[in-house]
Protein backbone atom coordinates (compact mmCIF):
# COMPACT_ATOMS: atom_id res chain seq x y z
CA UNK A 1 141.48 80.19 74.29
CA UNK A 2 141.99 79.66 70.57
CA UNK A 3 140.34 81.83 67.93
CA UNK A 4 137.98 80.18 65.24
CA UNK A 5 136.91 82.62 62.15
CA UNK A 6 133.96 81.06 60.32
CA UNK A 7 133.98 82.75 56.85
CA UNK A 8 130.63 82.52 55.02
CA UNK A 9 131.57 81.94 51.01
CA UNK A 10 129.39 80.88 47.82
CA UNK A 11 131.89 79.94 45.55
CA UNK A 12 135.75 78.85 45.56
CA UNK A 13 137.30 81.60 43.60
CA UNK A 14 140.15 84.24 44.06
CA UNK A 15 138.65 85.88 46.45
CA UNK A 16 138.78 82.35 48.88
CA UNK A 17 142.09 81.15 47.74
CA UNK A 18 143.93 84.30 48.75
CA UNK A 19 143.39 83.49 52.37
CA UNK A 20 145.41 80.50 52.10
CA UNK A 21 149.28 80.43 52.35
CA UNK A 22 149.26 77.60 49.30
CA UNK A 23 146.81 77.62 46.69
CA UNK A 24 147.38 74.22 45.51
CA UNK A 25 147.91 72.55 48.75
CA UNK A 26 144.39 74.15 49.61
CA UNK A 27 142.15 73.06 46.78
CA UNK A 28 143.96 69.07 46.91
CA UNK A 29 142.62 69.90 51.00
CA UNK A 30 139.09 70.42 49.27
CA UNK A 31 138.91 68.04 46.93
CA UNK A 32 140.06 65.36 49.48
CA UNK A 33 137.17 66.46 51.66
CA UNK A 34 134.77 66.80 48.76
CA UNK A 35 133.89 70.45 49.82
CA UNK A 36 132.81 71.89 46.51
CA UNK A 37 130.70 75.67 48.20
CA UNK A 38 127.77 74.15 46.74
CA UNK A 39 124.92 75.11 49.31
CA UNK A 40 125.25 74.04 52.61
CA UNK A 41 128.95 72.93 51.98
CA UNK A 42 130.93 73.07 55.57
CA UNK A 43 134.54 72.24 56.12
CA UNK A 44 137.00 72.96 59.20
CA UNK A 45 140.16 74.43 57.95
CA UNK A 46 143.57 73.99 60.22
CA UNK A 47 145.05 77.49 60.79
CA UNK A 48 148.81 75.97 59.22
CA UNK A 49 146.42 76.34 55.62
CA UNK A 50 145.90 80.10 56.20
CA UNK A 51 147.75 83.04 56.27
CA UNK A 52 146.38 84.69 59.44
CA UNK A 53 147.06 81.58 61.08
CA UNK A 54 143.57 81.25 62.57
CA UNK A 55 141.63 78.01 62.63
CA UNK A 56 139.14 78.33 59.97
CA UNK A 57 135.66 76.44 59.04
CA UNK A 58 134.27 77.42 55.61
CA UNK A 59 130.55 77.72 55.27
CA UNK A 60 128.65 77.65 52.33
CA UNK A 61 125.81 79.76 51.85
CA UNK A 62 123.01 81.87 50.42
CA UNK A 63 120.34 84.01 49.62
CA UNK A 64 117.73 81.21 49.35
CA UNK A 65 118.06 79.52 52.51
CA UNK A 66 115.64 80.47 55.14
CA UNK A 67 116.01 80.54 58.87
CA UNK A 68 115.12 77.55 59.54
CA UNK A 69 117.59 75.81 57.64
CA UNK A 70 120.47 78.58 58.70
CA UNK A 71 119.49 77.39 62.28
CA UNK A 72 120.28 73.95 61.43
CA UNK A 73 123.34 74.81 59.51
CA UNK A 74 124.73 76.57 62.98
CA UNK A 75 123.54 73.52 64.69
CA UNK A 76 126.35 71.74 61.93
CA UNK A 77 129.13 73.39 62.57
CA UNK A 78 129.09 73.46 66.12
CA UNK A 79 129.76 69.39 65.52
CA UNK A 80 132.59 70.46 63.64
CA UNK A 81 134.31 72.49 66.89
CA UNK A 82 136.75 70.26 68.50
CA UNK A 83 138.04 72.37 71.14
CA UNK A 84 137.51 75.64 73.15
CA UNK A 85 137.23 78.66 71.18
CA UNK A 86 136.16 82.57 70.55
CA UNK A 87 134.36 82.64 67.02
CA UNK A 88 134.68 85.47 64.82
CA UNK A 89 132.17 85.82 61.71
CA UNK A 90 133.81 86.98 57.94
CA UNK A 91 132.12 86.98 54.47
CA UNK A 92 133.60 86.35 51.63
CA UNK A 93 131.00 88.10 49.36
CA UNK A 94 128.48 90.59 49.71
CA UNK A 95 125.37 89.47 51.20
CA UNK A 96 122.69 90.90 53.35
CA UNK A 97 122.13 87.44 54.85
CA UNK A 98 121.46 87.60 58.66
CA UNK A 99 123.17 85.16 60.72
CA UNK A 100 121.14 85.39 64.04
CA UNK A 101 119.59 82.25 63.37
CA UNK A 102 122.57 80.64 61.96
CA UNK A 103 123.87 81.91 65.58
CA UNK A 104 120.70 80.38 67.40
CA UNK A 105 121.21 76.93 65.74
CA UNK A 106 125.11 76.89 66.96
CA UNK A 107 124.09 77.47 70.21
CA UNK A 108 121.30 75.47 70.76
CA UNK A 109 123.22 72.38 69.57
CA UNK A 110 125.55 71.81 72.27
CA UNK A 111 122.30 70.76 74.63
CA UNK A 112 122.83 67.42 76.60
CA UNK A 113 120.67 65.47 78.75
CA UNK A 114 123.12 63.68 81.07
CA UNK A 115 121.76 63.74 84.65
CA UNK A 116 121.16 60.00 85.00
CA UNK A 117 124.87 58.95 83.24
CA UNK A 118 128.64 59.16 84.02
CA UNK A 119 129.20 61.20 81.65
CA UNK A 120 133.05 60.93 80.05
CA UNK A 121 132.02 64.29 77.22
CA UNK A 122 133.61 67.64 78.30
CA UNK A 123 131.37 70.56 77.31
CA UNK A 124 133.11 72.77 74.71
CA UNK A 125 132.86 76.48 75.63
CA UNK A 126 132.51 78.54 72.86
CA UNK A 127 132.69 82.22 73.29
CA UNK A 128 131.93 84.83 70.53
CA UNK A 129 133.87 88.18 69.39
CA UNK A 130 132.41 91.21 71.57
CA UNK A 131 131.65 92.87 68.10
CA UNK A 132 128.79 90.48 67.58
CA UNK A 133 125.94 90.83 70.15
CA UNK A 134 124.36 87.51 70.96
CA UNK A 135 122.14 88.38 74.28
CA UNK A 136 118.73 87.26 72.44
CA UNK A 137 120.29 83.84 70.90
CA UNK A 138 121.51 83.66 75.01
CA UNK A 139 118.24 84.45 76.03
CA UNK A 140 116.40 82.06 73.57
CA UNK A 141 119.39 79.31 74.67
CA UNK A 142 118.10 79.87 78.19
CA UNK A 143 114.37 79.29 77.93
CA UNK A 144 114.66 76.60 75.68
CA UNK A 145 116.87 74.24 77.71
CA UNK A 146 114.86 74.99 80.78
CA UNK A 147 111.65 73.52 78.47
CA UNK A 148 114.10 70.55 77.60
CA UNK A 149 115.57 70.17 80.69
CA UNK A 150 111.73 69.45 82.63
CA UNK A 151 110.45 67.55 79.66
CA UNK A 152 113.75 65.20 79.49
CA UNK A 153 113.36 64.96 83.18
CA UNK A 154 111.96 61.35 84.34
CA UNK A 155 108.49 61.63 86.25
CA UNK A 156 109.50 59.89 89.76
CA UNK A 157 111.33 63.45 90.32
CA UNK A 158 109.58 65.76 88.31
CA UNK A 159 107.27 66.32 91.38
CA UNK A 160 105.10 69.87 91.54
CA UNK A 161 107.52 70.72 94.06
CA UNK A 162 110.85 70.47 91.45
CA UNK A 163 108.88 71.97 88.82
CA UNK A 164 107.85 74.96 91.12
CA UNK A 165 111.62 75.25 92.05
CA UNK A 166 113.40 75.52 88.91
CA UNK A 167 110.48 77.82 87.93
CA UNK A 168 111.66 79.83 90.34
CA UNK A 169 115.25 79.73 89.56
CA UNK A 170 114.60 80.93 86.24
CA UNK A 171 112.66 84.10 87.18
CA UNK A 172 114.86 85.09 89.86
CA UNK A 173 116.48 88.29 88.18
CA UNK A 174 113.56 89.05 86.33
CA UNK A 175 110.65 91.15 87.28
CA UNK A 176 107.95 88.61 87.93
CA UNK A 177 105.93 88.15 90.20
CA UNK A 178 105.29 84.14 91.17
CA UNK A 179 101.90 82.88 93.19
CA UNK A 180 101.55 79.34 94.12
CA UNK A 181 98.22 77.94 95.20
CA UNK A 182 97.83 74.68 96.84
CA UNK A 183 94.90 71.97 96.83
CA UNK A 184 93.08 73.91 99.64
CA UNK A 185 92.48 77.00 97.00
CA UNK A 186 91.93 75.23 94.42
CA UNK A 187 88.94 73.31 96.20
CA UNK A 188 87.80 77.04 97.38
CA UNK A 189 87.94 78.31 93.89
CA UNK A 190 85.77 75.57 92.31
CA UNK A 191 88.57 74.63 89.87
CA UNK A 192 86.34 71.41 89.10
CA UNK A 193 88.82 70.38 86.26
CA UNK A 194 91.80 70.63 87.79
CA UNK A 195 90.39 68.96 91.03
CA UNK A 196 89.36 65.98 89.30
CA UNK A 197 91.95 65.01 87.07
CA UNK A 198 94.35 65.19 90.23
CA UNK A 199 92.29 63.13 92.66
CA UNK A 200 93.63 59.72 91.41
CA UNK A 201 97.28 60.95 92.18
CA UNK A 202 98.64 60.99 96.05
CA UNK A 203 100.70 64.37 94.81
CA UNK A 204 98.46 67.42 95.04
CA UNK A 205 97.67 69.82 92.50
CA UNK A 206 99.20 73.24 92.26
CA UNK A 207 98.00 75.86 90.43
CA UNK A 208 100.53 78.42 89.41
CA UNK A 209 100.40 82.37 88.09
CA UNK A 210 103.22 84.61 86.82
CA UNK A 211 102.64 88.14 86.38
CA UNK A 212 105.10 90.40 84.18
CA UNK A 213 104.71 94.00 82.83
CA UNK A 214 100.72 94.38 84.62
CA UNK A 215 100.86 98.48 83.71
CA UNK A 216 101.56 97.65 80.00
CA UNK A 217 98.71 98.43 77.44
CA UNK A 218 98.41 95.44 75.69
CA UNK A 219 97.78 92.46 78.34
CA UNK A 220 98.39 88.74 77.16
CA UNK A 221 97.19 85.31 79.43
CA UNK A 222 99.00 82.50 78.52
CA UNK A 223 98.32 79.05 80.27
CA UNK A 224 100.34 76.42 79.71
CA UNK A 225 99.07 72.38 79.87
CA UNK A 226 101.01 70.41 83.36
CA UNK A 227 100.28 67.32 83.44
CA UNK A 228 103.66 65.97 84.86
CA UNK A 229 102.84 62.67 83.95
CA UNK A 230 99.72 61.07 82.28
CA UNK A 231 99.25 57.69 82.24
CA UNK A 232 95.64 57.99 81.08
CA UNK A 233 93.55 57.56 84.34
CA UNK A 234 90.91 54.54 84.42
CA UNK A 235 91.12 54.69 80.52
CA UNK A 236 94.71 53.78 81.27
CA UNK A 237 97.20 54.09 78.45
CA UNK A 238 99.05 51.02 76.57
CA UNK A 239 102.61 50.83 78.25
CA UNK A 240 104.26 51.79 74.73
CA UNK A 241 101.56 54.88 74.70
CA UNK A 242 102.96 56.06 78.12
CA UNK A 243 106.77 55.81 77.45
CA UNK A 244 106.81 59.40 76.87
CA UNK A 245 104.36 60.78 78.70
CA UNK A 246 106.66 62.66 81.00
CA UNK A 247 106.50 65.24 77.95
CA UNK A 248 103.20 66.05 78.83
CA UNK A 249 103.87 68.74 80.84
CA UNK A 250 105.79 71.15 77.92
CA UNK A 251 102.73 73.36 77.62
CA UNK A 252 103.28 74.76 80.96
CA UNK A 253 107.29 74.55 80.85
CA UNK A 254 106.83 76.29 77.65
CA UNK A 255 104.60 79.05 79.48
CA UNK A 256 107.53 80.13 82.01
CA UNK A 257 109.82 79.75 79.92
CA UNK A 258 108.41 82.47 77.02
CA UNK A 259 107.00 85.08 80.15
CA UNK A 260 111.22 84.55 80.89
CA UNK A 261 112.43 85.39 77.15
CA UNK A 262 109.10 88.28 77.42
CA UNK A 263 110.89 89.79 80.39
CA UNK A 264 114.50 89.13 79.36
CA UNK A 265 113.82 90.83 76.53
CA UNK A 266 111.57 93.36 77.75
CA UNK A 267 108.78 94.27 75.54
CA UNK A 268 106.56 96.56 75.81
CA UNK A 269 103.23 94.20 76.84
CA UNK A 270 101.91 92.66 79.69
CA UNK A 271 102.02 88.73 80.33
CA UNK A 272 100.98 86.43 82.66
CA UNK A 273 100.99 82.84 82.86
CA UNK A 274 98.91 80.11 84.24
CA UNK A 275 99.45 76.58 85.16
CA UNK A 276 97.95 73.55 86.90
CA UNK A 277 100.23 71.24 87.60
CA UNK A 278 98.65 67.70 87.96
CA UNK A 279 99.18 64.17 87.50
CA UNK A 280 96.65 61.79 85.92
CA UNK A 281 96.57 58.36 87.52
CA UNK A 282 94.48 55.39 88.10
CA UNK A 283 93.55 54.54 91.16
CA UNK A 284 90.88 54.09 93.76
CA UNK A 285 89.95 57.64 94.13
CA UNK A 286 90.40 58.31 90.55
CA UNK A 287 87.77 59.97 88.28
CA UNK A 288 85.62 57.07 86.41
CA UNK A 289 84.33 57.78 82.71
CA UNK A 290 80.65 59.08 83.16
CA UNK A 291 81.29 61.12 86.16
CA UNK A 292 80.50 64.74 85.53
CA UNK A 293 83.23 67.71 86.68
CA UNK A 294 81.20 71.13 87.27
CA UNK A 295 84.28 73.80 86.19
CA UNK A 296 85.50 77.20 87.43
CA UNK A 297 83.39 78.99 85.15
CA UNK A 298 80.13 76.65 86.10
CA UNK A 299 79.72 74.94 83.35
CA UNK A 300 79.81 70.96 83.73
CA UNK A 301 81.07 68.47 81.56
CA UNK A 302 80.90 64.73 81.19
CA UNK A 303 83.93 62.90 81.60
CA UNK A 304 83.92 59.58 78.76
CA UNK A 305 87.51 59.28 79.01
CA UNK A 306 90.15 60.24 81.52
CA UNK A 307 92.68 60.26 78.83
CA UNK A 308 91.45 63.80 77.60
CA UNK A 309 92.35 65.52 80.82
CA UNK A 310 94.08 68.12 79.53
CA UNK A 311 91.49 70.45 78.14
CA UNK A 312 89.40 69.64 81.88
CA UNK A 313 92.65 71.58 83.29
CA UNK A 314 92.87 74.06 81.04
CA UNK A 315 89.44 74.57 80.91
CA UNK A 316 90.02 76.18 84.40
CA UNK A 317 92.81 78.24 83.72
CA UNK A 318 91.22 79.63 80.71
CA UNK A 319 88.12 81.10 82.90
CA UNK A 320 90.43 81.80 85.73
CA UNK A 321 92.63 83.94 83.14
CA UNK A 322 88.95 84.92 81.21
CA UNK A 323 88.00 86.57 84.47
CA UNK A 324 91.10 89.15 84.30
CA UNK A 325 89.76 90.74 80.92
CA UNK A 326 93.26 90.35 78.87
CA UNK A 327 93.47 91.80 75.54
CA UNK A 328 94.59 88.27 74.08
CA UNK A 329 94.55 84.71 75.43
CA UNK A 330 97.25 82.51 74.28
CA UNK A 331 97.84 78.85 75.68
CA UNK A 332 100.32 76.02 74.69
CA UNK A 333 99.40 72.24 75.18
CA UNK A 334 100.54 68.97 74.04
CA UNK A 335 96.57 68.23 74.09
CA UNK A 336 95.88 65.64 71.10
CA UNK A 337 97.78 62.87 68.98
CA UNK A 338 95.08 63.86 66.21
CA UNK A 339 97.14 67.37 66.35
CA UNK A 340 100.30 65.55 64.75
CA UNK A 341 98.01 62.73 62.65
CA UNK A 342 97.31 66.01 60.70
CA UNK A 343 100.46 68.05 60.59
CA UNK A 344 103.18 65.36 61.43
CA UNK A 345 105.59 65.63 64.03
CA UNK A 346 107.42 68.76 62.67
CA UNK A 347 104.62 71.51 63.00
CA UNK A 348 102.83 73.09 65.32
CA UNK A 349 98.77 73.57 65.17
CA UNK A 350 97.36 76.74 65.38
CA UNK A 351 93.53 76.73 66.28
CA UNK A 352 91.65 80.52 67.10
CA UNK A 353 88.67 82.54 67.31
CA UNK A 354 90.02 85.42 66.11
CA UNK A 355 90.93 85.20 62.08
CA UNK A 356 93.24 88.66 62.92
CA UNK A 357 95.68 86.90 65.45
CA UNK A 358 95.74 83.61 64.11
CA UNK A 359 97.14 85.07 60.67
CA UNK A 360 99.62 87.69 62.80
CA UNK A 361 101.00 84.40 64.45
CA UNK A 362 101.27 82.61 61.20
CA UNK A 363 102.89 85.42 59.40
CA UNK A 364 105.16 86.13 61.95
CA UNK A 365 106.34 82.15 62.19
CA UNK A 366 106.17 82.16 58.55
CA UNK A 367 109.61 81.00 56.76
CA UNK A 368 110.96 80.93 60.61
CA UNK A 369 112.79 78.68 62.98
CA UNK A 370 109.48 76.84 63.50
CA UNK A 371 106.13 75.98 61.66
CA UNK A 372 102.50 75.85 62.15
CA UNK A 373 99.61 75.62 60.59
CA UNK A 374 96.16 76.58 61.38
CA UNK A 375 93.23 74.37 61.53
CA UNK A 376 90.16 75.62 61.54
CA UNK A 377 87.35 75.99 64.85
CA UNK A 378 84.43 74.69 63.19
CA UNK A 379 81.60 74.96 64.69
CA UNK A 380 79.89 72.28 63.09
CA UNK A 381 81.42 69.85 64.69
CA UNK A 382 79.82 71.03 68.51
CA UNK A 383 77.30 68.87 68.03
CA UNK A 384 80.20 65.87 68.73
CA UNK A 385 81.05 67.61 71.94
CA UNK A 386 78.09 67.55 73.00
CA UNK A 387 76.48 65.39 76.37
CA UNK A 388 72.95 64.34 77.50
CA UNK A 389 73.74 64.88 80.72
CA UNK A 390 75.91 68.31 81.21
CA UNK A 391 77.10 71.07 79.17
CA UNK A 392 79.67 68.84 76.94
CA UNK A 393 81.76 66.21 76.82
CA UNK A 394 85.62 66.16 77.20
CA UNK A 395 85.83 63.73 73.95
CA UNK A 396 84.38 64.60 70.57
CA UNK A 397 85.35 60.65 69.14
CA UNK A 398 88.36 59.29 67.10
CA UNK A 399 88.10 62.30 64.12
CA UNK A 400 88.93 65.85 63.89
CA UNK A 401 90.16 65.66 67.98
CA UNK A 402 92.33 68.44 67.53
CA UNK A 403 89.35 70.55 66.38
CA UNK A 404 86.81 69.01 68.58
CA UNK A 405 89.27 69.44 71.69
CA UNK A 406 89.58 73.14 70.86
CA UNK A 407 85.98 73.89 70.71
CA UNK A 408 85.79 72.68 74.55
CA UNK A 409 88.61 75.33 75.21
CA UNK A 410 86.62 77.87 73.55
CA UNK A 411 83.41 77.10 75.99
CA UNK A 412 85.83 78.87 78.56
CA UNK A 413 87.48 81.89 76.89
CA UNK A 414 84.51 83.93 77.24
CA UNK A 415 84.82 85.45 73.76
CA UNK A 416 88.45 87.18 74.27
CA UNK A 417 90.36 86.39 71.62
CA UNK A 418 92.22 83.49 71.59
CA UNK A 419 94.69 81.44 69.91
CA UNK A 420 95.59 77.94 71.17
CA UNK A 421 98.79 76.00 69.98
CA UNK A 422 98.77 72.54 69.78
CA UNK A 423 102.01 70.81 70.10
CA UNK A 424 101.73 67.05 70.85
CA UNK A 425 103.90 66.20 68.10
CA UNK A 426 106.74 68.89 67.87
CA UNK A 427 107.18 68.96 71.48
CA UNK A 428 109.50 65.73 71.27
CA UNK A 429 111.83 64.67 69.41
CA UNK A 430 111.51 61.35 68.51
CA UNK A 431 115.15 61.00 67.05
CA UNK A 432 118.16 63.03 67.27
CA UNK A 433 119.34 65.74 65.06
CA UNK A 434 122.89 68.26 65.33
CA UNK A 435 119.51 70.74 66.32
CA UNK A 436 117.31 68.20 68.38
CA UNK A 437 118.56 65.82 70.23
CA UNK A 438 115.95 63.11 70.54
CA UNK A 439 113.65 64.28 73.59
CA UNK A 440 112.12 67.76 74.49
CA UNK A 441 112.64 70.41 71.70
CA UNK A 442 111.80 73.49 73.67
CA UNK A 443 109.23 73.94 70.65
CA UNK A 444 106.81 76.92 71.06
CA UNK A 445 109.34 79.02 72.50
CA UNK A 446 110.56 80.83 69.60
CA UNK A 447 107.31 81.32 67.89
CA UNK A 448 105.47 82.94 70.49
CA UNK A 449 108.09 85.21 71.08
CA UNK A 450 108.34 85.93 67.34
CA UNK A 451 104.21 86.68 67.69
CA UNK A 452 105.12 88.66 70.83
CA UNK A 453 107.71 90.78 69.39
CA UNK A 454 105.18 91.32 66.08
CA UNK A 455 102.10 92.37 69.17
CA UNK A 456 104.27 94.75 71.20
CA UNK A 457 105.08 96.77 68.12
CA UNK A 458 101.97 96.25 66.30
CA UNK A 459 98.87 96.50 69.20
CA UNK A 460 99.83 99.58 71.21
């Protein structure tokens, strides 16, 4: 296997030049490629230019870039690799830049989709010197193509059965403990939400719990959104509005895939996961707007439109999880286009009850890999939510949905606190990038495991 050394420079001086075997030959090489080291410069250098003989690209970098644009910078060069190789890292000036993300980015940019194609592309297997440890850019690698892999994956096989299998594959060297109830329990349990949303569907709900670290002092719940496909119910979806509604199911993919990265990891908390895995369709035995769902916790609430069916099955999960008395409840949905009419399609919402953890999981996102922003649960806008004929209803109208949809959650945290991400728009890529290729991003991963990391040092 060849070698590659990527040497990280700022300027083309001395120092740069004396690596090459012909200084002149060299810079006519950089000016024919236009490769100046201004920021962000990257050019692949044959090894016949340098004196160690060693296949070289030249990266151009510094102190003012932040992680998120070192990520996509790794994503970059990994392009630029043409052939099987070991990488080596060198600087060419003193820095106290750290590459990890840079690292992350390279990695997580030779994803492919290609299950459904006859694919010609050989995959180019990249190893890394054994001075540089890279087991948490592996680890983020991992649970980030298992989120892409289940989103990307059509609906007509992403069946509660395949999701519940490559679940668990991916926790089968970890210590976690996977239960899987059926229908039958879920009936038994009063999981009213959950129930109804499914009953238009001829696949049966599941309802799934992961359990990780249960002796640790700080306990999180984190539920994750499953609806495996959502074609709206009786308030059916335009056909362009359901093209990608396989995605709908990332909150929950998302879930197993951070309690994985938790456990790979292995902090010192506690975390388990829940997740009903549904489909929402129309048909005969369908839920009709105006009928009223009565949910795990006992509360009721009036269904207008069957198109908001993913707070009515998180509702349950978040009283199921309620009832275990964690220290924090976390959960993950792609729950509301008003989410990304806010932010745009690039950052994630963060909506709480606690003003403490929503600013620890916005400062430790901040200047990251990924962004949020919070919006804020007011309360004044209840009175939107609420119904004449039960507790609430599932839609609070056309404005502020991300807000109004969070204040249903809330009804069912039982005042634990709570943050909820919102990630309708980042979720999917809507075009492709060296970083994202267009389809599931895997987004939510990294920044609750940056909040995680920041909780099991911080709330001990």
């Amino acid at each position: 296997m060849r070698e590659l050394s990527i040497l990280f420079v700022n300027s083309i001086d001395e120092n740069l030049i004396a690596n090459f075997k012909d200084p002149e030959q060299i810079n006519d090489y950089f000016e024919i490629h236009k490769f100046k080291a201004n920021k962000k410069d990257i050019i692949l250098v044959p090894k016949h230019y340098l004196k160690n003989e060693k296949d070289t690209i030249l990266v151009s970098i510094d102190d003012s870039l932040n992680k998120l644009e070192l990520c996509e910078i790794g994503s970059k060069v990994r392009k630029l690799i043409p052939f099987d190789c070991i990488i080596s890292y060198h600087f060419g000036f003193k820095t106290n830049i750290d590459v990890q993300e840079f690292t992350l980015g390279l990695i997580l940019s030779g994803y492919k989709f290609e299950k459904y194609v006859e694919a010609d592309s050989k995959e180019i297997n990249i190893q890394f010197d054994e001075s540089f440890d890279i087991d948490e850019q592996k680890f983020i690698k991992e649970s980030i193509y298992f989120v892409r892999d289940l989103v990307n994956l059509p609906a007509l096989d992403k069946t509660p059965d395949y999701f519940i299998n490559e679940v668990k594959e991916l926790i089968s060297n970890e210590q976690i403990k996977l239960t899987i109830f059926d229908k039958k329990w879920l009936l038994k349990e009063n999981f009213g939400g959950v129930i109804g949303v499914s009953q238009g569907s001829s696949k049966d709900p599941y309802f799934l719990v992961g359990e990780y670290n249960t002796d640790a002092d700080f306990q999180i719940a984190l539920i994750g959104k499953g609806v495996l496909f959502d074609s709206g119910g009786l308030s059916l979806k335009s056909p362009s509005g359901m093209e990608t509604m396989k995605t709908d199911m990332a909150g929950a993919a998302t879930a197993w895939a951070v309690i994985k990265l938790v456990a790979s990891l292995g902090l010192d908390l506690g975390v388990k996961v829940y997740t009903p895995l549904v489909e929402n369709m129309p048909s005969s035995t369908a839920i009709r707007p105006g009928d009223v769902l009565k949910m795990r916790n006992g509360k009721t609430v009036e269904v207008l439109n069957t198109d908001a069916e993913g707070r009515l099955i998180m509702a349950d999960a978040l009283a199921f999880a309620s009832e275990k008395k964690p220290d924090l409840i976390c959960d993950v949905a792609t729950l509301t286009g008003a989410s990304y009419v806010a932010l745009g399609v690039d950052i994630g919402a963060v909506i709480s009850n606690s003003e403490m953890y929503a600013a620890e999981f916005i400062n430790s996102n901040k200047n990251q890999v990924e962004s949020y922003h919070e919006l804020p649960l007011f309360h004044g806008y209840k009175s939107l939510i609420k119904s004449s004929i039960a507790d609430m209803k599932n839609t609070g109208g056309r404005f502020g949905g991300a807000i109004t949809a969070a204040l249903i959650l809330e009804e069912f945290v039982d005042e634990i606190p709570w943050v909820h991400l919102d990630i309708a728009g980042p979720a999917r890529a809507r075009s492709s990038s060296p970083l994202n290729p267009e389809g599931g991003t895997g987004f939510g991963v990294i920044g609750f495991i940056n909040f995680f990391k920041f909780l099991s040092k911080n709330h001990q």
